[in-house]
N, C-alpha and C. Protein backbone atom coordinates (compact mmCIF):
# COMPACT_ATOMS: atom_id res chain seq x y z
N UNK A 1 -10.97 -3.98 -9.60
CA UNK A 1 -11.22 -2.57 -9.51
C UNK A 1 -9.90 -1.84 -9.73
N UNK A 2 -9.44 -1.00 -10.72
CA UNK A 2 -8.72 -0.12 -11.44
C UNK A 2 -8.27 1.09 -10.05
N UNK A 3 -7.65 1.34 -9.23
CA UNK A 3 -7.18 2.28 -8.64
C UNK A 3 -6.19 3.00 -8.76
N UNK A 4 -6.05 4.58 -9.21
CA UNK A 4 -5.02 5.28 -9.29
C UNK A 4 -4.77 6.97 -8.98
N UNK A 5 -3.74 7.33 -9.24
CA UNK A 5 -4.00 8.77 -8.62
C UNK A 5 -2.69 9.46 -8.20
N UNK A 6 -2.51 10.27 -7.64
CA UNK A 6 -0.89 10.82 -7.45
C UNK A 6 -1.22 11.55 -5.72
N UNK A 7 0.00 11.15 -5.13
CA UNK A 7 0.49 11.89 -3.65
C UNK A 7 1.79 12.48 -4.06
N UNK A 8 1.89 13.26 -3.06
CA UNK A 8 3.09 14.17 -2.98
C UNK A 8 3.77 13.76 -1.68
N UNK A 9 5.01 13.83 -1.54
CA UNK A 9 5.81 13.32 -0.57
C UNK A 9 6.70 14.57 -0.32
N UNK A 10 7.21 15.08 0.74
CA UNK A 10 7.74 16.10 1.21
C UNK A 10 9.63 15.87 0.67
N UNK A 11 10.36 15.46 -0.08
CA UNK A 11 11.10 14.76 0.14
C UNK A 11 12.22 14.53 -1.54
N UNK A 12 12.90 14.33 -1.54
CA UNK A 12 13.56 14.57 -3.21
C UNK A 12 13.18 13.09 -3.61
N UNK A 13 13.16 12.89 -4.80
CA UNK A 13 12.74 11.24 -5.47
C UNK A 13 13.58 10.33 -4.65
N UNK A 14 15.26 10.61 -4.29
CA UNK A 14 15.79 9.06 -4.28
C UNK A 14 15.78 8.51 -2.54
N UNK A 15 15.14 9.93 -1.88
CA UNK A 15 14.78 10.02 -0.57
C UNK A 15 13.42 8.78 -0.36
N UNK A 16 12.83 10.14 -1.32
CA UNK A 16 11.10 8.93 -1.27
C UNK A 16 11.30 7.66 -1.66
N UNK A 17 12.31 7.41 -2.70
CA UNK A 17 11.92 5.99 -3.39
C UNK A 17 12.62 5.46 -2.20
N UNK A 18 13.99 5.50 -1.45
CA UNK A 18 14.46 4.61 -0.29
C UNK A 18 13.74 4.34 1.07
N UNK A 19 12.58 5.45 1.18
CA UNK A 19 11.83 5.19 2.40
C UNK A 19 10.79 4.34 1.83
N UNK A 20 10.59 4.20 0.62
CA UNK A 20 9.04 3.48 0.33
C UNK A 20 9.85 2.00 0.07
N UNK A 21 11.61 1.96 0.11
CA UNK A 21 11.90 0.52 0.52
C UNK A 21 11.88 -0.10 1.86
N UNK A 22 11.80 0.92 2.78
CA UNK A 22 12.26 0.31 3.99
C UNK A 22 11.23 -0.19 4.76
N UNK A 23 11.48 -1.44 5.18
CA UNK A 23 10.39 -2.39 5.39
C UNK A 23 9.65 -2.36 6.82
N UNK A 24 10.60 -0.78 7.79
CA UNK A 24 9.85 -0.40 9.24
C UNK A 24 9.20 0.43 9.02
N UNK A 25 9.80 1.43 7.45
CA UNK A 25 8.60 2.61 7.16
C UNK A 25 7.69 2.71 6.72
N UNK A 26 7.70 1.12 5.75
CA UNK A 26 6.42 0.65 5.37
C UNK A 26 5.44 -0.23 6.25
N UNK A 27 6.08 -0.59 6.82
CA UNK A 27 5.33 -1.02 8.44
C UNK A 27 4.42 0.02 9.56
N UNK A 28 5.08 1.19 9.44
CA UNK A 28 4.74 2.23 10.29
C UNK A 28 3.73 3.25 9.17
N UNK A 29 3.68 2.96 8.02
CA UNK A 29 2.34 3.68 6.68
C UNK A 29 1.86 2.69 6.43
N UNK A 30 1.73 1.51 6.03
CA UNK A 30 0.68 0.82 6.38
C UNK A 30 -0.80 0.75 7.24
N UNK A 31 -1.63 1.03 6.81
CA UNK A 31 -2.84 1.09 7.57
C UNK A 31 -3.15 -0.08 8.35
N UNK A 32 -3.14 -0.01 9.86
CA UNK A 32 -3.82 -1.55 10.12
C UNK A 32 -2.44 -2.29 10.23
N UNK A 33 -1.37 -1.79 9.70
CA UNK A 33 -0.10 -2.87 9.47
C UNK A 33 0.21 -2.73 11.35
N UNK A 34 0.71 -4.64 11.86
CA UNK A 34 0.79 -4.80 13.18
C UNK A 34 2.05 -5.82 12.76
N UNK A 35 2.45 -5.85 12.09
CA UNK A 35 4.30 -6.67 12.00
C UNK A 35 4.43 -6.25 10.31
N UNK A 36 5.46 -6.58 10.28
CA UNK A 36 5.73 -6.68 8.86
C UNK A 36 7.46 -7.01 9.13
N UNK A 37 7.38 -8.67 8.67
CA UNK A 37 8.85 -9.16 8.62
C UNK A 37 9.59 -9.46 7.26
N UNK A 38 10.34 -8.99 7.17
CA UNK A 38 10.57 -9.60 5.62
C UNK A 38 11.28 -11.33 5.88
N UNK A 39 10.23 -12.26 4.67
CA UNK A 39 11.12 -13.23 4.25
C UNK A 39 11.52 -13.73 3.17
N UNK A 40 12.16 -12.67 2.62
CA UNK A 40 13.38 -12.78 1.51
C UNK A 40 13.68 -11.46 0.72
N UNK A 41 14.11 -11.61 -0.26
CA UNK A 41 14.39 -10.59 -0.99
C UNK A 41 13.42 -9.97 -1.45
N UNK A 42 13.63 -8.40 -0.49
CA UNK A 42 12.17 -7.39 -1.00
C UNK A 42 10.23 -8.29 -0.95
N UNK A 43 10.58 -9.56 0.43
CA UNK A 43 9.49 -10.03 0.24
C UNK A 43 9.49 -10.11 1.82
N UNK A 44 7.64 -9.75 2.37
CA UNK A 44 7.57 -9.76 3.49
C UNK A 44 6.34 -10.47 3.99
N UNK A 45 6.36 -11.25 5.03
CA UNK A 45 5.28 -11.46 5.89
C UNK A 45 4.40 -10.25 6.50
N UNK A 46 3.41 -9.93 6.45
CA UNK A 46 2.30 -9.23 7.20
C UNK A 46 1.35 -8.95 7.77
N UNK A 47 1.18 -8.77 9.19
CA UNK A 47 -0.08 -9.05 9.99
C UNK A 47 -0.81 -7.84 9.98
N UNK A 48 -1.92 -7.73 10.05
CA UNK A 48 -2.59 -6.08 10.28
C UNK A 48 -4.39 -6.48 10.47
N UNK A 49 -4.87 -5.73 10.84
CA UNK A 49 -5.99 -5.52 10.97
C UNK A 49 -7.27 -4.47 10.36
N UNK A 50 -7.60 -4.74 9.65
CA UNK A 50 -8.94 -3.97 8.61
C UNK A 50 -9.75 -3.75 9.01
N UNK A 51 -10.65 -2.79 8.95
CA UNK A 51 -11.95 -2.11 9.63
C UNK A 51 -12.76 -1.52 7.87
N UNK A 52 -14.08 -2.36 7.78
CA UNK A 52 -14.29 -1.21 6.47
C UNK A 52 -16.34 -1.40 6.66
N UNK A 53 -16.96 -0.28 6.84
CA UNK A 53 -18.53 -0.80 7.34
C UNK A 53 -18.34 -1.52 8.55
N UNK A 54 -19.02 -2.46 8.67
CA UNK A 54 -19.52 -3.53 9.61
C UNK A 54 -18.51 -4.38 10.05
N UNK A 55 -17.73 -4.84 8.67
CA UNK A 55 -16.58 -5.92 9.33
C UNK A 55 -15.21 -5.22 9.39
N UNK A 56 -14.79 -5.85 10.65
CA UNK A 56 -13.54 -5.84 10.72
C UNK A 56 -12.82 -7.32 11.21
N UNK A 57 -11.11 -7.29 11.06
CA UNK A 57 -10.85 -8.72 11.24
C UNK A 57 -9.50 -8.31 10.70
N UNK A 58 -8.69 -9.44 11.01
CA UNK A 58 -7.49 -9.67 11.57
C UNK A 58 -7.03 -10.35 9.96
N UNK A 59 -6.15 -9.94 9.27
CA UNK A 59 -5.35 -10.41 8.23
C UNK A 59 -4.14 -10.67 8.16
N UNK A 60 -3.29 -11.78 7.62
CA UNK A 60 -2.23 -12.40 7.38
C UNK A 60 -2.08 -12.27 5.98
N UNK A 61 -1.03 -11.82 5.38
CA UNK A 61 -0.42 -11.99 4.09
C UNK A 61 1.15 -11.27 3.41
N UNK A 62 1.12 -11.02 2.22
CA UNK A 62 2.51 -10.31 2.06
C UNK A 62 2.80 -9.54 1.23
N UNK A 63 3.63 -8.72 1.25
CA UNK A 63 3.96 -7.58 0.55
C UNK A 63 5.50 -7.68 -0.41
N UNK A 64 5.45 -7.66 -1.87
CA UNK A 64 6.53 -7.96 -2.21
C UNK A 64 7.05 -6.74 -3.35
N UNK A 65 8.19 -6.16 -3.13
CA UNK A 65 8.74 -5.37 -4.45
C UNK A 65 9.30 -5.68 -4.88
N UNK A 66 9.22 -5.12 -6.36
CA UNK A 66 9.85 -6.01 -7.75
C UNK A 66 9.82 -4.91 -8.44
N UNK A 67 10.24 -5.14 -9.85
CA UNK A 67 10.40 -4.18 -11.13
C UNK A 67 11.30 -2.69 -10.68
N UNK A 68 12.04 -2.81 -10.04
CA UNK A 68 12.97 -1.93 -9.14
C UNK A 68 13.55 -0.81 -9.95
N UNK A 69 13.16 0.33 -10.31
CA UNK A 69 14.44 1.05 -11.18
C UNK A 69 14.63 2.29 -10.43
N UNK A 70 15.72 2.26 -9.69
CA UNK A 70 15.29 3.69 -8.95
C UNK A 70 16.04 4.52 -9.30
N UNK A 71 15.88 5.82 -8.97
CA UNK A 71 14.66 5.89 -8.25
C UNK A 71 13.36 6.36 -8.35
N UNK A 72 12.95 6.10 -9.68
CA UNK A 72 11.88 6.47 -10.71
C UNK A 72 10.57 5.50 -10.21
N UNK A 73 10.53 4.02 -10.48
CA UNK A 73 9.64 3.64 -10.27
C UNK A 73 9.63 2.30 -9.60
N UNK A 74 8.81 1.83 -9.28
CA UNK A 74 8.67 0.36 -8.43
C UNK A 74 7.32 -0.56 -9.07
N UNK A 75 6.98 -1.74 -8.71
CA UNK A 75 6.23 -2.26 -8.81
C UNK A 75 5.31 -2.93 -7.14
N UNK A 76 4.55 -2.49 -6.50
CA UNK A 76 4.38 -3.09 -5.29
C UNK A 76 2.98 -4.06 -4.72
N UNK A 77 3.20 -5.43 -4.28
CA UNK A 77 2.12 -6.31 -4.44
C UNK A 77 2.11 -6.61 -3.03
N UNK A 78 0.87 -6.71 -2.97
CA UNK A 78 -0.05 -7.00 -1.46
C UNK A 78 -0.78 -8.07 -1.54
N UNK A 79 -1.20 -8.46 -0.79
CA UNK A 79 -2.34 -9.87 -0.52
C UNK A 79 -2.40 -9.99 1.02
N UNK A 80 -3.31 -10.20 1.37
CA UNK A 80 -3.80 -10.21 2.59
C UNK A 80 -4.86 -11.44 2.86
N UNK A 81 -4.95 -12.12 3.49
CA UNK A 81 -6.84 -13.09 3.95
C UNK A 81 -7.13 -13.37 5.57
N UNK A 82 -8.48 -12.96 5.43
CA UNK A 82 -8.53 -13.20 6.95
C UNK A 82 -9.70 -14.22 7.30
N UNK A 83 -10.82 -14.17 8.23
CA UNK A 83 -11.85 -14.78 8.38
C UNK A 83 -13.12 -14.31 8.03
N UNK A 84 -12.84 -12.75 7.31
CA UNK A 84 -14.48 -11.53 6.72
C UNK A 84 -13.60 -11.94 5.01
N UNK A 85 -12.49 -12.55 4.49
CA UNK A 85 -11.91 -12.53 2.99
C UNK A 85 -10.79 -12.07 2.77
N UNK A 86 -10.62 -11.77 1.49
CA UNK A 86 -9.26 -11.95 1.11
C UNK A 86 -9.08 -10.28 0.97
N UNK A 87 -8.25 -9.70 0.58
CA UNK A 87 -7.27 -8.67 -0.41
C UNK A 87 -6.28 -8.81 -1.15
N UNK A 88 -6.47 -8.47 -2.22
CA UNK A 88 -5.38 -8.60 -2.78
C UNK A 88 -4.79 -6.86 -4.16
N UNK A 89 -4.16 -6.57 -3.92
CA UNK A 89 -3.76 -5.71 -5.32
C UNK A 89 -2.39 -5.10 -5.42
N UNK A 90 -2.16 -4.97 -6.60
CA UNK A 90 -1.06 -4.30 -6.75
C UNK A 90 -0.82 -2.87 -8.09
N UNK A 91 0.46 -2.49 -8.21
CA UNK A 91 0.34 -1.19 -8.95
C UNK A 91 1.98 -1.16 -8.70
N UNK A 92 2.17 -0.16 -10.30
CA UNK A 92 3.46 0.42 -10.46
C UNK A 92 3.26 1.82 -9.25
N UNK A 93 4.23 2.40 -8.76
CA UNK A 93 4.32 3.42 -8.70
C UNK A 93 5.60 4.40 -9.13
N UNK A 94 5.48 5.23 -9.88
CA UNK A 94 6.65 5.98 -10.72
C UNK A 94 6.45 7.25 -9.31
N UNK A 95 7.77 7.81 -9.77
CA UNK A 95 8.34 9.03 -8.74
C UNK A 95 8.97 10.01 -9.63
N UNK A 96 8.43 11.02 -9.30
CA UNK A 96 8.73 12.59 -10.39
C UNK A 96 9.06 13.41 -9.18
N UNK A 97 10.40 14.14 -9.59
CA UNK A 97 10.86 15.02 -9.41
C UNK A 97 9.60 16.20 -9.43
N UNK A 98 9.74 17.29 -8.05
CA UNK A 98 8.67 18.67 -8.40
C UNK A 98 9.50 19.24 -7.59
N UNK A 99 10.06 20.19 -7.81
CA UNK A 99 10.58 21.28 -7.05
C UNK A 99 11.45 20.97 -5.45
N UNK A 100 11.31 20.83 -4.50
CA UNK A 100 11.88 20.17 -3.71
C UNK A 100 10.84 18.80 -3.03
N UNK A 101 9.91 18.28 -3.57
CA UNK A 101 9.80 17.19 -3.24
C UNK A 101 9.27 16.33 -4.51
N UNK A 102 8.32 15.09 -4.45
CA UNK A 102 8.51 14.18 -5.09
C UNK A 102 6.73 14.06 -5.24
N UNK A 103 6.43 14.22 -6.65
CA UNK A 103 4.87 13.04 -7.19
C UNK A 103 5.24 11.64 -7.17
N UNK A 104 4.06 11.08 -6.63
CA UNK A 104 4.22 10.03 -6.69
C UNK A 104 2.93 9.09 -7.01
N UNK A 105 2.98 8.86 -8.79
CA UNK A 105 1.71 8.69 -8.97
C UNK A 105 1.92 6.72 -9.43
N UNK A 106 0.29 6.60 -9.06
CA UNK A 106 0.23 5.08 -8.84
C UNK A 106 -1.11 4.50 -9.98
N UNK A 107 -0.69 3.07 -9.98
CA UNK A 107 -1.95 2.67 -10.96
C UNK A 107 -1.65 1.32 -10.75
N UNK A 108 -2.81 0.58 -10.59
CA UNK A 108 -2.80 -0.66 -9.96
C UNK A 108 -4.39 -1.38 -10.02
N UNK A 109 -4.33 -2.41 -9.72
CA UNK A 109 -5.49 -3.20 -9.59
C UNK A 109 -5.82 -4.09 -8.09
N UNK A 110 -7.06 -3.57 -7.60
CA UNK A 110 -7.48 -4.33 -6.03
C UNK A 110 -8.62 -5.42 -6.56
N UNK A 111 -8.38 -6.45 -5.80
CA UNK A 111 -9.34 -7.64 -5.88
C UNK A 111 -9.60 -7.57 -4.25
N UNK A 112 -11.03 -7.77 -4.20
CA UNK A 112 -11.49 -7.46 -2.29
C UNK A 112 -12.49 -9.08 -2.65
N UNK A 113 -12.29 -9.98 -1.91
CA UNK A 113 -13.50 -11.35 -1.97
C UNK A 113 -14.11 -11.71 -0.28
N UNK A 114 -15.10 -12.46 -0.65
CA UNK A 114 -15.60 -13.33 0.61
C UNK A 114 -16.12 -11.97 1.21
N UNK A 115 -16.71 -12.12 2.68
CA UNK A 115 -18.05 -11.39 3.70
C UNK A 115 -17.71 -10.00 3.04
N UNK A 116 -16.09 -9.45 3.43
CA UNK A 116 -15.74 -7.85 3.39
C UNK A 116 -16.69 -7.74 1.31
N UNK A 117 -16.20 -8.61 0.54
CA UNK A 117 -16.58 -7.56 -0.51
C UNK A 117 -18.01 -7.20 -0.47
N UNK A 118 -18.95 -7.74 0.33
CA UNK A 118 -20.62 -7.53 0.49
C UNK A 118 -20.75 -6.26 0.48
N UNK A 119 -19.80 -5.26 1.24
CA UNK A 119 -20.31 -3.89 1.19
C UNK A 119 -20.54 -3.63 0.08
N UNK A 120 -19.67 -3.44 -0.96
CA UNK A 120 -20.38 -3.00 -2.41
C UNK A 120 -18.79 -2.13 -2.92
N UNK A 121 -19.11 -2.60 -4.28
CA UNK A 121 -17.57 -1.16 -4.68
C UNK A 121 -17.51 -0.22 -4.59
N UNK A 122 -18.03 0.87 -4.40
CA UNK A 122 -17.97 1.96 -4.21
C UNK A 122 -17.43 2.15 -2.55
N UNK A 123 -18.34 1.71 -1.79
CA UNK A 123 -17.60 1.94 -0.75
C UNK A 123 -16.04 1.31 -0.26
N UNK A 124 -15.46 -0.11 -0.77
CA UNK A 124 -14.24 -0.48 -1.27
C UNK A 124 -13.76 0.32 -1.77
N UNK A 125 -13.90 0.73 -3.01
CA UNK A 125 -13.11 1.75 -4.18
C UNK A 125 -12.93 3.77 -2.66
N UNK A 126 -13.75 3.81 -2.07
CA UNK A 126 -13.76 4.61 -0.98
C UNK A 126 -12.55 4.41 -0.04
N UNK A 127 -12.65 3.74 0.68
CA UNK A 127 -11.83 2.81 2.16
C UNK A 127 -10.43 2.84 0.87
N UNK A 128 -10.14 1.79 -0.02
CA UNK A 128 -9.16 1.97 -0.64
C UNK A 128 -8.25 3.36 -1.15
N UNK A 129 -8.66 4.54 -1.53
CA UNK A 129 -8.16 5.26 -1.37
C UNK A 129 -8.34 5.95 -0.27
N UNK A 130 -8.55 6.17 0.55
CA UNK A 130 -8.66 6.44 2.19
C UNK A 130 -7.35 6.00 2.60
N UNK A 131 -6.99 4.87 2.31
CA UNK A 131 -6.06 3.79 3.33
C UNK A 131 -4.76 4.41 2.13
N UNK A 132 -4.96 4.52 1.02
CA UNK A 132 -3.61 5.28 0.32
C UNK A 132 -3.42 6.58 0.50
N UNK A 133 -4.43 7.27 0.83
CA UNK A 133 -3.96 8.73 1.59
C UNK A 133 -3.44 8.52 2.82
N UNK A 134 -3.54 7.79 3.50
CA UNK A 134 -3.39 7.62 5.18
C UNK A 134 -1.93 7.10 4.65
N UNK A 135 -1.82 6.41 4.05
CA UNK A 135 -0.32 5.48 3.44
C UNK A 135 0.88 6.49 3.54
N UNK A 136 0.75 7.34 2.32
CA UNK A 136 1.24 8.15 2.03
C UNK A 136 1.53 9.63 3.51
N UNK A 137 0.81 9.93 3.88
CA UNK A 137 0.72 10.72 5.02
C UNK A 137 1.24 10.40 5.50
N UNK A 138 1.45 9.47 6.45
CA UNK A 138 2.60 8.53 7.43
C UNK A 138 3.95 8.31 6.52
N UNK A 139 3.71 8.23 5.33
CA UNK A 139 5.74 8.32 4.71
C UNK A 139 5.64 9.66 5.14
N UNK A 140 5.10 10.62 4.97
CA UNK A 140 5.37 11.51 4.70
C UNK A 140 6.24 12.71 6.46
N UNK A 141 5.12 12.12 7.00
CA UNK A 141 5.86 12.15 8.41
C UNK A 141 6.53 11.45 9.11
N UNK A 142 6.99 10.67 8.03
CA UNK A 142 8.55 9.96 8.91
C UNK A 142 9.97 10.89 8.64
């Protein structure tokens, strides 16, 4: 499933692009995110918990950035699996200069498997941008 779209961040580009590195602020915008350790370079362990319809459940997986040019754009990958399935997706996100803060538009691909994808895509393709507005909102008030 194809997900994309643009947030605004309160904040100048090389502001936004350094908070969307830091691995407590992405811990603390993370939806559901309950640790997030990094182990290694720009690569992290992550525990959190998902709620979407009926199931909810406890996920383990990791979050890694790559394709680094800042402070314009990033590349950022997720994967997650629990005991309701997996998650997995990722997406560039580029950062534009607007007046005193920052667009920040994204395009990426989510794979949802096992019990959780039963709800149906639409309501996935729903919850998924839900959880990137909520994302974004929390950078935004840090």
């Amino acid at each position: 499933m194809k997900i994309s779209g643009s947030q605004r961040l309160p904040f100048p580009p090389d502001q936004s692009y350094a908070l969307m590195q830091d691995p407590e602020a992405l811990a603390r915008a993370i939806p559901g995110c309950e640790s997030l350790e990094q182990t290694g370079e720009n690569e992290y362990r992550m525990k959190m918990k998902m709620a979407l319809a009926a199931f909810s459940g406890a996920f383990e997986g990791k979050v890694r950035i790559s394709e680094q040019q800042p402070p314009s754009s990033f590349r950022l990958d997720v994967e997650g699996s629990g005991k309701i399935g997996f998650v997995k997706g990722g997406g560039v996100l580029k950062l534009e200069p607007s007046e005193t803060e920052t667009v920040v538009n994204y395009d990426g691909d989510v794979q949802v498997g096992g019990t959780i994808a039963a709800v149906g895509q639409r309501l996935i393709e729903g919850a998924a941008k839900s959880m990137i507005q909520r994302f974004f909102e929390k950078l935004a008030a840090s």
